[in-house]
C-alpha atoms as a PDB file:
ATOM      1  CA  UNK A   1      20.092   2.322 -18.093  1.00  0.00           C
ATOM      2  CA  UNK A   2      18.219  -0.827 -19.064  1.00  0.00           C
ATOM      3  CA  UNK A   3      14.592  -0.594 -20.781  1.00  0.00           C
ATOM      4  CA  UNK A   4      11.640   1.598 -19.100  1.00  0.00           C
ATOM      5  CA  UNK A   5       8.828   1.417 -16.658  1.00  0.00           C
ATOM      6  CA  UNK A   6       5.997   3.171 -16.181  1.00  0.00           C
ATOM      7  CA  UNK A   7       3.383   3.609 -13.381  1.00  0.00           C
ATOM      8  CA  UNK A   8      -0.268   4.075 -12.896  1.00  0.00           C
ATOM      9  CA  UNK A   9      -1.466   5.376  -9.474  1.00  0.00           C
ATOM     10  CA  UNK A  10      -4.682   6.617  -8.006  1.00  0.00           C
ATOM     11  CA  UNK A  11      -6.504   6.619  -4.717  1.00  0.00           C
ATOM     12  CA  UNK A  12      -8.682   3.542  -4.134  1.00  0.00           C
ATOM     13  CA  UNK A  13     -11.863   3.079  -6.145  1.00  0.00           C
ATOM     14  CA  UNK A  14     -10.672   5.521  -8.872  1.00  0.00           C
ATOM     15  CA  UNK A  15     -10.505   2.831 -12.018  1.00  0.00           C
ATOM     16  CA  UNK A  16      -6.611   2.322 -11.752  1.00  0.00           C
ATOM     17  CA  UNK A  17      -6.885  -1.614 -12.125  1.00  0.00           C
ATOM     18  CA  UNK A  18      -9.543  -1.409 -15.154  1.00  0.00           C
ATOM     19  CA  UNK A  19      -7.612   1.136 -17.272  1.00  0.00           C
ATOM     20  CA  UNK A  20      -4.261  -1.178 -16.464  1.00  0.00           C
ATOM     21  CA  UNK A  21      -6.180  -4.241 -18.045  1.00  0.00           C
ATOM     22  CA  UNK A  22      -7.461  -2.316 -20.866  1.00  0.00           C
ATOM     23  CA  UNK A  23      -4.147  -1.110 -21.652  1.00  0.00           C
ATOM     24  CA  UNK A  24      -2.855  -4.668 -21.541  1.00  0.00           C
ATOM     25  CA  UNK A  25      -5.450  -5.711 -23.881  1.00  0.00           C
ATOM     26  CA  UNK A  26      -3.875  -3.154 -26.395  1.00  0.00           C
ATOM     27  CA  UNK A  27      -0.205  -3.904 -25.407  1.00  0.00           C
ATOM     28  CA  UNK A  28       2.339  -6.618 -23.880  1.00  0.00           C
ATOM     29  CA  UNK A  29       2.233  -5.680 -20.409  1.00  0.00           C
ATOM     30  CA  UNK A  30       2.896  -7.061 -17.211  1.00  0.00           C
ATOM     31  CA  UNK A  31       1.063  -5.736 -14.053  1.00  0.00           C
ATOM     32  CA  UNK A  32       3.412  -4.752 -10.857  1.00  0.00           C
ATOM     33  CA  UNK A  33       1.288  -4.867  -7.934  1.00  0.00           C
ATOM     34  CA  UNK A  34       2.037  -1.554  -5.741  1.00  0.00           C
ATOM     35  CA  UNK A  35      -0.163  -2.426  -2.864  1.00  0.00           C
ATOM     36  CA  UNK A  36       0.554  -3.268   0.358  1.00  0.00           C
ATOM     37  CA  UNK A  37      -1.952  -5.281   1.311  1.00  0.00           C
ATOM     38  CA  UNK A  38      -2.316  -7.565  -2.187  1.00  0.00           C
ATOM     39  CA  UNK A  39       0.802  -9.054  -1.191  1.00  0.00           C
ATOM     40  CA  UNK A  40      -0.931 -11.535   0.824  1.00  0.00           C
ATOM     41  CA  UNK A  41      -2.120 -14.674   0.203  1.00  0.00           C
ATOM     42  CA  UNK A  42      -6.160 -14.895   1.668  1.00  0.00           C
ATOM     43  CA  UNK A  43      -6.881 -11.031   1.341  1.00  0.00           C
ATOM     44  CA  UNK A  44      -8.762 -11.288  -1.923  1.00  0.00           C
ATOM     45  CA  UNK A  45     -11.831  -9.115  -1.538  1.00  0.00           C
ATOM     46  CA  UNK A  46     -11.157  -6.707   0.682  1.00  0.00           C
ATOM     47  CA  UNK A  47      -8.318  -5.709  -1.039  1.00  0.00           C
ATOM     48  CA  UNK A  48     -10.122  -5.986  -4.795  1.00  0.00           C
ATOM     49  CA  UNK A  49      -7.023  -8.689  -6.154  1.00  0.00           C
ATOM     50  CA  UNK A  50      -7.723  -9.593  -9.224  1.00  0.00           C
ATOM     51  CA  UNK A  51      -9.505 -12.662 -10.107  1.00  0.00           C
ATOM     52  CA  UNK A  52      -8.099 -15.712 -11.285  1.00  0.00           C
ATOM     53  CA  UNK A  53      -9.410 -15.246 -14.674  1.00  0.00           C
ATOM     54  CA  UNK A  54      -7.849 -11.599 -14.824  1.00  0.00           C
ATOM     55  CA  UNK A  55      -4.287 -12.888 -13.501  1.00  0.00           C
ATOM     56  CA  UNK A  56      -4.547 -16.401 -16.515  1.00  0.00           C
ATOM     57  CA  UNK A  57      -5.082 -13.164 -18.877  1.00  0.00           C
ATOM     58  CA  UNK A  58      -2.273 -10.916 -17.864  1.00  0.00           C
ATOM     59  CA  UNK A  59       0.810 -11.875 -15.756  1.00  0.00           C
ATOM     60  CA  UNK A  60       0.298 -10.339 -12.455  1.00  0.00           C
ATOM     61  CA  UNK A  61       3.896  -9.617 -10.199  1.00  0.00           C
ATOM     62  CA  UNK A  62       4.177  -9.256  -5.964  1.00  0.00           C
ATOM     63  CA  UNK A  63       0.986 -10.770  -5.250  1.00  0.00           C
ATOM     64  CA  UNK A  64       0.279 -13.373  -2.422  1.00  0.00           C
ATOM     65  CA  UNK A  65       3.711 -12.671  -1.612  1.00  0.00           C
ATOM     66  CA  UNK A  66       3.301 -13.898   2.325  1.00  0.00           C
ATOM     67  CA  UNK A  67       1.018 -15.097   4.757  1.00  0.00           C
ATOM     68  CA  UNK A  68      -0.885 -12.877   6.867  1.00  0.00           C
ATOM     69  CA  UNK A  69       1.084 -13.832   9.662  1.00  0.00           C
ATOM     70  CA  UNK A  70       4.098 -11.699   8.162  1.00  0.00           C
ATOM     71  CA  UNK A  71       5.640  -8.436   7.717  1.00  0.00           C
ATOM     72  CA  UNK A  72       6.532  -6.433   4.624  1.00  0.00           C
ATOM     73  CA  UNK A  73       8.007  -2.779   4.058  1.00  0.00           C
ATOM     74  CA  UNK A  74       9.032  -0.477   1.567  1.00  0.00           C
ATOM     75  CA  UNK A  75      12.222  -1.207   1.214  1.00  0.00           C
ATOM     76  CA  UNK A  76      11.857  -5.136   0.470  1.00  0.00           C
ATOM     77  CA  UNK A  77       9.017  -3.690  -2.065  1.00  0.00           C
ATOM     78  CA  UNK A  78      11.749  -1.514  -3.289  1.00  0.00           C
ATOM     79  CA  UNK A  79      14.058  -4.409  -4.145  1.00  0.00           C
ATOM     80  CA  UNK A  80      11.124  -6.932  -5.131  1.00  0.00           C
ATOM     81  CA  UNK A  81      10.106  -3.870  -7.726  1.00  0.00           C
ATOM     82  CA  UNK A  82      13.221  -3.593  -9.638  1.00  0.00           C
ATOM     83  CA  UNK A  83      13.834  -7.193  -9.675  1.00  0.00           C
ATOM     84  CA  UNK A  84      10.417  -7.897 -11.071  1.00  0.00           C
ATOM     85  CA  UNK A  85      10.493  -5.168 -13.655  1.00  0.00           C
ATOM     86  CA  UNK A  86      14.214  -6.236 -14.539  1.00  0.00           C
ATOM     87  CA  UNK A  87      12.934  -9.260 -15.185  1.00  0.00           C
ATOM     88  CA  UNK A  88       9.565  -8.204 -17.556  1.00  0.00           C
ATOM     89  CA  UNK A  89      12.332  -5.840 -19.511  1.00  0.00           C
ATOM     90  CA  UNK A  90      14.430  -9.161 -19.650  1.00  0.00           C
ATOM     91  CA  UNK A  91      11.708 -11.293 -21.474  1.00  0.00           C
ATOM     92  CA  UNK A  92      10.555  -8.008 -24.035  1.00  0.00           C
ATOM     93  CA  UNK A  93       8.073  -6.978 -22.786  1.00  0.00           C
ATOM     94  CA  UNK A  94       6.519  -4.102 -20.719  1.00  0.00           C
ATOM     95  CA  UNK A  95       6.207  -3.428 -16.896  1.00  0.00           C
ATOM     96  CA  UNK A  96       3.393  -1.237 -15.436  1.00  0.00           C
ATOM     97  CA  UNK A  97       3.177  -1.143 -11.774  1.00  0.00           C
ATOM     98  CA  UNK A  98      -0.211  -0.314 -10.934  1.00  0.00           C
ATOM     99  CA  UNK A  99      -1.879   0.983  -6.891  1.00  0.00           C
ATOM    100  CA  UNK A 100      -2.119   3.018  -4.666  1.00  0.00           C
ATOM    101  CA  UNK A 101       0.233   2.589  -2.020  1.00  0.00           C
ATOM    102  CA  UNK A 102       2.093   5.418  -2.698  1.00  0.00           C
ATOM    103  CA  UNK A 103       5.218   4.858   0.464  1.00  0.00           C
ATOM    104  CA  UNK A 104       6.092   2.231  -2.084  1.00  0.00           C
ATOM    105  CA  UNK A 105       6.179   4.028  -5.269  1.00  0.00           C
ATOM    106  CA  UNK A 106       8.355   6.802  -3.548  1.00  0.00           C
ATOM    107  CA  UNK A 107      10.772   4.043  -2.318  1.00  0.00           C
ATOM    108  CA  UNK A 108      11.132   2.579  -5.382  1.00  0.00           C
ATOM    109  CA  UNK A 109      10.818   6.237  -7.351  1.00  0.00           C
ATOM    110  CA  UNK A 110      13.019   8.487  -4.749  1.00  0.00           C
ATOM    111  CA  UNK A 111      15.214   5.940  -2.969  1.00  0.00           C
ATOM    112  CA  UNK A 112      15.262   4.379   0.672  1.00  0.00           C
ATOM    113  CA  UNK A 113      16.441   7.883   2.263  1.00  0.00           C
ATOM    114  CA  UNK A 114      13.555   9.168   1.622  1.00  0.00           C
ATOM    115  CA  UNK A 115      11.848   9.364   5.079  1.00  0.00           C
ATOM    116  CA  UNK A 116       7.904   8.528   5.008  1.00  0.00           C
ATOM    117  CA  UNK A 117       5.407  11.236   5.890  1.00  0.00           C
ATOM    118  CA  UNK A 118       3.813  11.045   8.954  1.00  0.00           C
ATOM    119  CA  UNK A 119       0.920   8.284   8.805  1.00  0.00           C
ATOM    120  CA  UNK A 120      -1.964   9.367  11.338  1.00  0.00           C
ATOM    121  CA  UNK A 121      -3.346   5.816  12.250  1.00  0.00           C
ATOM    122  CA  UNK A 122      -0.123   4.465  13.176  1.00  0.00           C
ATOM    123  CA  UNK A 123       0.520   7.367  15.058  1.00  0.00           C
ATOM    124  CA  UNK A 124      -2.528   7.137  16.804  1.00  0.00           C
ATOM    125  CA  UNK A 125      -1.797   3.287  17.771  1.00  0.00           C
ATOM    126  CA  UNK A 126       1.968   4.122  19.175  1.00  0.00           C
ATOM    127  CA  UNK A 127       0.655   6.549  20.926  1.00  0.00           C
ATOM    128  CA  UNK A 128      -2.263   4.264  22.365  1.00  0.00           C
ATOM    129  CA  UNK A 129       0.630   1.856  23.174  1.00  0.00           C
ATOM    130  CA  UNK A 130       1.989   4.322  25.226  1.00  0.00           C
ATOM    131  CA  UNK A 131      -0.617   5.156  27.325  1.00  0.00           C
ATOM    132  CA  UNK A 132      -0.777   1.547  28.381  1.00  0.00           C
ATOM    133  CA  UNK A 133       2.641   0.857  29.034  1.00  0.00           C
ATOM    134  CA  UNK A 134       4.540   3.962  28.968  1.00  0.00           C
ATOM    135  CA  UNK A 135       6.913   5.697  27.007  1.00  0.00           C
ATOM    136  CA  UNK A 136       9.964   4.020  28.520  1.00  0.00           C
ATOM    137  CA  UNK A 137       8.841   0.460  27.395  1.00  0.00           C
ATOM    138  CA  UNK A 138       8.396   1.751  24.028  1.00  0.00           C
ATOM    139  CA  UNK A 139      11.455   3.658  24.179  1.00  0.00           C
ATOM    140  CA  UNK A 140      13.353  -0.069  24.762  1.00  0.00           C
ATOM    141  CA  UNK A 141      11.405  -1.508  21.904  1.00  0.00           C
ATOM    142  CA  UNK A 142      13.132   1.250  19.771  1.00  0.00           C
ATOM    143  CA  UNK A 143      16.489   0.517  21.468  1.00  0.00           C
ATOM    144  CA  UNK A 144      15.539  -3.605  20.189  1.00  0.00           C
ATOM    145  CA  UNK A 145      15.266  -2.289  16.439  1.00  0.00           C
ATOM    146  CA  UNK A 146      17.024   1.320  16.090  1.00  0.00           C
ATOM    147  CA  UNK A 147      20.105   1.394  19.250  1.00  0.00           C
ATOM    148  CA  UNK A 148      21.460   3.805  17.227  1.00  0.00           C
ATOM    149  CA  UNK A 149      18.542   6.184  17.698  1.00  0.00           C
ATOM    150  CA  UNK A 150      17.341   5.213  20.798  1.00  0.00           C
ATOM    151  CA  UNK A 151      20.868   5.633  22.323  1.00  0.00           C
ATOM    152  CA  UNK A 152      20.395   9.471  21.308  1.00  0.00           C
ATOM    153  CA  UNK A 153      17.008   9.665  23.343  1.00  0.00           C
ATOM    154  CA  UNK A 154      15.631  10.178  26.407  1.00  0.00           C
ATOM    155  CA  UNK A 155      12.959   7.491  27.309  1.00  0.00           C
ATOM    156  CA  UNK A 156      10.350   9.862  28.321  1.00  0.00           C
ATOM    157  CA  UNK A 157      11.007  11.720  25.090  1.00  0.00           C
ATOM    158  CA  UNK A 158       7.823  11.003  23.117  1.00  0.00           C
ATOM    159  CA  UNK A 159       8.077  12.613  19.960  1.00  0.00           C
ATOM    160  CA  UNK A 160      10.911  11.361  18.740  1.00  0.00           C
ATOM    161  CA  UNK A 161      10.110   7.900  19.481  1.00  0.00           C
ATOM    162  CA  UNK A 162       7.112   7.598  18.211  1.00  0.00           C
ATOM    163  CA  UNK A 163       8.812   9.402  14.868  1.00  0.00           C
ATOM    164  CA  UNK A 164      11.443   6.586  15.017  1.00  0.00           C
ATOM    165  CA  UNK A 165       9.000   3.515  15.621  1.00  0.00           C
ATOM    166  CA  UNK A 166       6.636   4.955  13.101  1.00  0.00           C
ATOM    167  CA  UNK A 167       9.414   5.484  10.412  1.00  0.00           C
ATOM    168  CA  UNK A 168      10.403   1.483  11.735  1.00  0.00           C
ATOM    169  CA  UNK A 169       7.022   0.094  11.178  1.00  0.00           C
ATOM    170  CA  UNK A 170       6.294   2.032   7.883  1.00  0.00           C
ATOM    171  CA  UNK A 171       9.222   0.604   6.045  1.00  0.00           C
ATOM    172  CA  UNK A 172      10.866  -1.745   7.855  1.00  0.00           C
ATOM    173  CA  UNK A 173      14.200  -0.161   8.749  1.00  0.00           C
ATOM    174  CA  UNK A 174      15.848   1.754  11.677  1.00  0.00           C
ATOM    175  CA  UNK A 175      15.459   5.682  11.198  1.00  0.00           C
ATOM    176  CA  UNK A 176      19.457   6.127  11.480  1.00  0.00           C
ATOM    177  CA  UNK A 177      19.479   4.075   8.526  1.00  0.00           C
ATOM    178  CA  UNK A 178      17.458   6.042   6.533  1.00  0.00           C
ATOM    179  CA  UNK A 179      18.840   9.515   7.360  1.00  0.00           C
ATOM    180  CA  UNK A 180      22.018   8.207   6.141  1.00  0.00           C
ATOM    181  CA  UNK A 181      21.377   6.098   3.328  1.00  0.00           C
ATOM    182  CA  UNK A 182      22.571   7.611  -0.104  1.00  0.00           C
ATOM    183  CA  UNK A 183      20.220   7.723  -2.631  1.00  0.00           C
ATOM    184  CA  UNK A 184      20.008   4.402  -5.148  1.00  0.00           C
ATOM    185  CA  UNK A 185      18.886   4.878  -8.720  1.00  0.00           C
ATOM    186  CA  UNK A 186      16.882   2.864 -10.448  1.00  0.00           C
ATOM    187  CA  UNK A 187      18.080   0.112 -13.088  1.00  0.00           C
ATOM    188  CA  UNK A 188      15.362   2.030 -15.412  1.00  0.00           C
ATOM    189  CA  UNK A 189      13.702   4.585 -16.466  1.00  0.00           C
ATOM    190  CA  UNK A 190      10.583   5.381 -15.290  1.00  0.00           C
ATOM    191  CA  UNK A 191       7.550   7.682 -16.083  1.00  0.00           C
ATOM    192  CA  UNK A 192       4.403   7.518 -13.934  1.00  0.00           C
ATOM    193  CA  UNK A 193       0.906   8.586 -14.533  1.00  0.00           C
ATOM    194  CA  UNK A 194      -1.910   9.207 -11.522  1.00  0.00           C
ATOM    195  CA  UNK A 195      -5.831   9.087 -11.759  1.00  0.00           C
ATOM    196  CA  UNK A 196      -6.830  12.187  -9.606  1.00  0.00           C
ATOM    197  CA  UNK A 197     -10.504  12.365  -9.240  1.00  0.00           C
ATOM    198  CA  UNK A 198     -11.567  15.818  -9.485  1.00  0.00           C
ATOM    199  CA  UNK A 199     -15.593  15.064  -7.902  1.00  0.00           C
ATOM    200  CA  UNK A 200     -14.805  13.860  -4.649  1.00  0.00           C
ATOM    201  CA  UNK A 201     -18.579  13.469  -4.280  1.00  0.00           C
ATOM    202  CA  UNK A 202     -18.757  10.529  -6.939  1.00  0.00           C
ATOM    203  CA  UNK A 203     -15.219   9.036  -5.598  1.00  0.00           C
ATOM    204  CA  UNK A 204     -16.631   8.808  -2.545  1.00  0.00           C
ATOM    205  CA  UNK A 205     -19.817   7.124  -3.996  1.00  0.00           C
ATOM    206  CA  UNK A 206     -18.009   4.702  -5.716  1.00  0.00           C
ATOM    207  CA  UNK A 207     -15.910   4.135  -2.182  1.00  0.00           C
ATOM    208  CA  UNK A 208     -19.628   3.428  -0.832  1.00  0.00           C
ATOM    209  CA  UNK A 209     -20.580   0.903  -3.694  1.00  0.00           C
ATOM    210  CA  UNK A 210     -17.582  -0.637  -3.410  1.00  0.00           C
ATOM    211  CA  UNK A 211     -17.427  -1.600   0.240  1.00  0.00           C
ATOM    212  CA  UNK A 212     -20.991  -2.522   0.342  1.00  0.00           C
ATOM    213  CA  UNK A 213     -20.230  -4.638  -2.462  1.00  0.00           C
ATOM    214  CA  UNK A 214     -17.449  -6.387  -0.585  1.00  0.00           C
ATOM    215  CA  UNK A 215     -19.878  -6.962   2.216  1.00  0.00           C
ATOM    216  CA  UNK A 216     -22.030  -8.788   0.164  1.00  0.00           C
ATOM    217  CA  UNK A 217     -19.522 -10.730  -1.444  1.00  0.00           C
ATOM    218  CA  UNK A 218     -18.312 -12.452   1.520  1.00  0.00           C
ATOM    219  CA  UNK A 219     -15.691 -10.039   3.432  1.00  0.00           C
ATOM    220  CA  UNK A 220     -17.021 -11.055   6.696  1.00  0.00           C
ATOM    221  CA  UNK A 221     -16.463 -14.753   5.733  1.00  0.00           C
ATOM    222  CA  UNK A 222     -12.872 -14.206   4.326  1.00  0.00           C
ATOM    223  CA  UNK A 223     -11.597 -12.782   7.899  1.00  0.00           C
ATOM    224  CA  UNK A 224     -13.304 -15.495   9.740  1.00  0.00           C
ATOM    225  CA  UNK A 225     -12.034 -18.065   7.492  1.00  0.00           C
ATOM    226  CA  UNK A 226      -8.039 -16.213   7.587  1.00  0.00           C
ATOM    227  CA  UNK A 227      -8.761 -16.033  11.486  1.00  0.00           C
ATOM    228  CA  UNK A 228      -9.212 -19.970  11.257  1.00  0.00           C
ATOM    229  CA  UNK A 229      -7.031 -20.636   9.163  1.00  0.00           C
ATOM    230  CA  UNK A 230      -3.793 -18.296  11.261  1.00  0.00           C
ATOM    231  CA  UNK A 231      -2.614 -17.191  14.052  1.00  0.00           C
ATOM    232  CA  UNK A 232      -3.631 -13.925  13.423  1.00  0.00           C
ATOM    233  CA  UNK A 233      -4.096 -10.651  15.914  1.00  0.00           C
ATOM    234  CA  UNK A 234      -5.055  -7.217  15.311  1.00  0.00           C
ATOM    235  CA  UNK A 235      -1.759  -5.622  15.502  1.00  0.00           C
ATOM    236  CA  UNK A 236      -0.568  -7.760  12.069  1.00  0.00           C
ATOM    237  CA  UNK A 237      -0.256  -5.278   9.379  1.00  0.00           C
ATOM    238  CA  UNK A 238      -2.312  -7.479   7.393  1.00  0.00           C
ATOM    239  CA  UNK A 239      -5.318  -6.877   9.906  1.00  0.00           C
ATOM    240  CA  UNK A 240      -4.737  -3.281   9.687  1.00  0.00           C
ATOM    241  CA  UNK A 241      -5.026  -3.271   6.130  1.00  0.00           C
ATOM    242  CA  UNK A 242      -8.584  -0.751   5.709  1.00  0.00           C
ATOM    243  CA  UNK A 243     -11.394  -2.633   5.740  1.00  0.00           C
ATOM    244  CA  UNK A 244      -9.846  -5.571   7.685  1.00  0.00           C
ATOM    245  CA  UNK A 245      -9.600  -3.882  10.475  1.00  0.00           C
ATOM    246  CA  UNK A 246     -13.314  -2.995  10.765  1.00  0.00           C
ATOM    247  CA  UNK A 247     -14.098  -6.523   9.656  1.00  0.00           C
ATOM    248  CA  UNK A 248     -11.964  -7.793  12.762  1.00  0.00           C
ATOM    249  CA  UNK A 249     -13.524  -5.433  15.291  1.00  0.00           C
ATOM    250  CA  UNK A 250     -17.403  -6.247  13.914  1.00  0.00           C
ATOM    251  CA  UNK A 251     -16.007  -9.658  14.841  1.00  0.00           C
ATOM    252  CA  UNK A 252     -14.869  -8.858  17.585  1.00  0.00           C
ATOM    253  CA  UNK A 253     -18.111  -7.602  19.182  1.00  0.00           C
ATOM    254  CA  UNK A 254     -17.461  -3.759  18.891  1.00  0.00           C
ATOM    255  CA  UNK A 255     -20.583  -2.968  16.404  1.00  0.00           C
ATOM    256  CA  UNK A 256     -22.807  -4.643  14.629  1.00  0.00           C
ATOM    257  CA  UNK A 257     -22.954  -5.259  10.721  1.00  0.00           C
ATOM    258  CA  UNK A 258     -24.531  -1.641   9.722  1.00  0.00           C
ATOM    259  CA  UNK A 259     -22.067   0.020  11.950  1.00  0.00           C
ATOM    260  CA  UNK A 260     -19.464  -2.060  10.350  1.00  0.00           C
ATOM    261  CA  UNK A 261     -20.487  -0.277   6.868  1.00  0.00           C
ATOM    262  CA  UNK A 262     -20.077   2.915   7.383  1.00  0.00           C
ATOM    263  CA  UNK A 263     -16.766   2.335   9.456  1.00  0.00           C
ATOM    264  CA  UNK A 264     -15.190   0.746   6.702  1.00  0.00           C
ATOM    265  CA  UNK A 265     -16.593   2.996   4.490  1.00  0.00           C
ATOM    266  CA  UNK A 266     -15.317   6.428   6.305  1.00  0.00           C
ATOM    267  CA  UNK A 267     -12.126   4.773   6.710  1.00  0.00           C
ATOM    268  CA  UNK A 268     -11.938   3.909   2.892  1.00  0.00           C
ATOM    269  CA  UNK A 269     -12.424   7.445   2.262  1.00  0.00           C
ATOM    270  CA  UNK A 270      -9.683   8.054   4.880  1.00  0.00           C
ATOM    271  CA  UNK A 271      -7.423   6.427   2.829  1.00  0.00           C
ATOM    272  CA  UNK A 272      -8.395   7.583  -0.203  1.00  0.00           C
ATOM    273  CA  UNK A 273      -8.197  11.891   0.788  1.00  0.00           C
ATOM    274  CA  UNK A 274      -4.257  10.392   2.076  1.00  0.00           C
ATOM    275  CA  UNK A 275      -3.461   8.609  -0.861  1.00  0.00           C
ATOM    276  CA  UNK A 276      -4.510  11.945  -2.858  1.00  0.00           C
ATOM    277  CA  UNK A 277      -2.086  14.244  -0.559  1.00  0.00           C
ATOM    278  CA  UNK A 278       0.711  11.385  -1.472  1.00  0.00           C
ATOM    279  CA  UNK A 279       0.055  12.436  -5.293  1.00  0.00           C
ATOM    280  CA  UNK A 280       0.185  15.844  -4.677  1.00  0.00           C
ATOM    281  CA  UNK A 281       3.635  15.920  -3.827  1.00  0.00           C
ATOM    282  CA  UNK A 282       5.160  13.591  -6.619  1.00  0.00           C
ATOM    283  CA  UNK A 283       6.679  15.900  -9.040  1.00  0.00           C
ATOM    284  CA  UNK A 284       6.516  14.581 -12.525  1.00  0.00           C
ATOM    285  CA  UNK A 285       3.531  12.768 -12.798  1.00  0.00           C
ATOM    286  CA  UNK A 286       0.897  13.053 -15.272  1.00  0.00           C
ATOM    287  CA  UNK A 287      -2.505  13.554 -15.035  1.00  0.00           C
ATOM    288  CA  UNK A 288      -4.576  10.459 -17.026  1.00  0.00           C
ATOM    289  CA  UNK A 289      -8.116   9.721 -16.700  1.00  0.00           C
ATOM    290  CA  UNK A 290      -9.727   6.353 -16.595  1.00  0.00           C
ATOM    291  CA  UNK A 291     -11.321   6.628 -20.068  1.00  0.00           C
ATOM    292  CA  UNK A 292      -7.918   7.474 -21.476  1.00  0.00           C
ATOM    293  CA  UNK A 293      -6.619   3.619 -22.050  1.00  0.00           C
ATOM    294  CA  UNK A 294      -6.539   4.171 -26.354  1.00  0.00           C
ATOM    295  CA  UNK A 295      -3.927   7.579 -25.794  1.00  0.00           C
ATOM    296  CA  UNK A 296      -2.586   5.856 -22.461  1.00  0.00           C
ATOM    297  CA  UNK A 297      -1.610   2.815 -24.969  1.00  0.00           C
ATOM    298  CA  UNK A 298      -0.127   4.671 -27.366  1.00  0.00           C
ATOM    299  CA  UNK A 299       2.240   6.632 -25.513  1.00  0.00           C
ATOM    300  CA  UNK A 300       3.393   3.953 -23.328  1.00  0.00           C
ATOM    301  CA  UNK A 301       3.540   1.422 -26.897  1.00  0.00           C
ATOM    302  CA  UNK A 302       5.529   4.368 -29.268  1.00  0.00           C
END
């Protein structure tokens, strides 16, 4: 095994992408994006990318990947990962991946067979599906990605295929796949460290100040202008990235620019009480906090 990696996660708003350019003021690091919605080109501030200046200063990885016209998953995160860290151990010097989308970390940490929890919003939109065209069509739409599974099911049986199509859309490949799929190791080693908010109450402010402060730095704008500028819809995983999604319905005519707020807010927090479950089922992974950038540095740099 080749060099080591390390990790910094954390729910949204909790000071993950601050402490990772502190510590790469101290140290020779290389920033690993782990979020899925950073990865393309256009969603700037609604996904808090870092600026320009930030990305001259340290060497940013799987950024502006794609358009928001395309599709991503966790497993071609998996294998962009490892070839971008291979790479940073290659040229001597450090890789931290840094987010909060943890379905990619646990690729990359625990392998491809590692089925995805269940994710409520998608459920909630196969299931909406459904009622408008019935399970049968969606059962052939599983048979167009997964035969393997869908061969095995009945097409009024709607559990299981709305656990294979989520399991499809999460990461990108057929749930017979997955259940099947031996375990790959890593190239590396890697040790990972989470910031997990203990006062929910000032998270949740700081979710508040941040959103608001996307509003008034143009988020409404950006969507218009990506909307313009691609033939975007709402079912795109890019548009269903949280916050874009509100954004699209405000524009959309569903509420108006207050409602808009706290909808993006509540479903900021959404994501942030998921992202914290995620965390709390990683074994192995220590406990920083964002202060902790001069100790951080030196056990990553011994």
């Amino acid at each position: 095994m080749a060099g080591k990696a390390y990790a910094l996660l954390g729910p949204t708003a909790s000071g993950k992408s601050r402490l990772a350019l502190e510590l790469a003021a101290r140290l020779p690091l290389e920033i690993v994006s782990v979020d899925s919605a950073q990865i393309y080109r256009g969603l700037d501030i609604g996904t808090a990318k870092p600026s320009p200046a930030e990305r001259r200063r340290v060497r940013h990885h799987l950024i502006d990947l794609l358009d928001p016209t395309e599709s991503y998953s966790a497993g071609r995160f998996r294998g962009d990962a490892i070839a971008a860290v291979t790479d940073i151990l290659a040229r001597g010097r450090i890789p931290l991946l840094v987010g909060g989308t943890m379905l990619y970390y646990r690729a990359l940490a625990a392998g491809l067979d590692a089925l995805p929890p269940a994710d409520p919003e998608l459920r909630a939109e196969i299931e909406h599906d459904a009622a408008q065209r019935g399970w049968p069509a969606l059962h052939a739409e599983l048979a167009a990605v997964d035969p393997a599974t869908a061969a095995r099911l009945k097409p009024a049986d709607a559990q299981r295929i709305q656990r294979a199509l989520e399991v499809w859309r999460l990461t990108g490949r057929p749930l017979s796949a997955l259940q099947t799929a031996p375990e790959a190791a890593l190239p590396f080693a890697l040790r990972s460290f989470a910031i997990v908010p203990q006062d929910r109450a000032a998270l949740h402010q700081r979710i508040a100040e941040r959103f608001a402060a996307m509003l008034e730095a143009g988020l409404v704008d950006e969507v218009k202008a990506l909307r313009n500028s691609y033939a975007l819809s709402a079912e795109l995983p890019s548009m269903r990235a949280v916050g874009y999604r509100q954004v699209w319905e405000h524009l959309e005519g569903a509420y108006g620019l207050a409602e808009l707020r706290e909808k993006g807010i509540a479903a900021t927090r959404q994501l942030a009480k998921r992202q914290l479950t995620w965390l709390r089922s990683f074994a192995q992974i220590e406990r920083v906090a964002p202060e902790d950038a001069e100790r951080l540095a030196r056990v990553i740099g011994g």
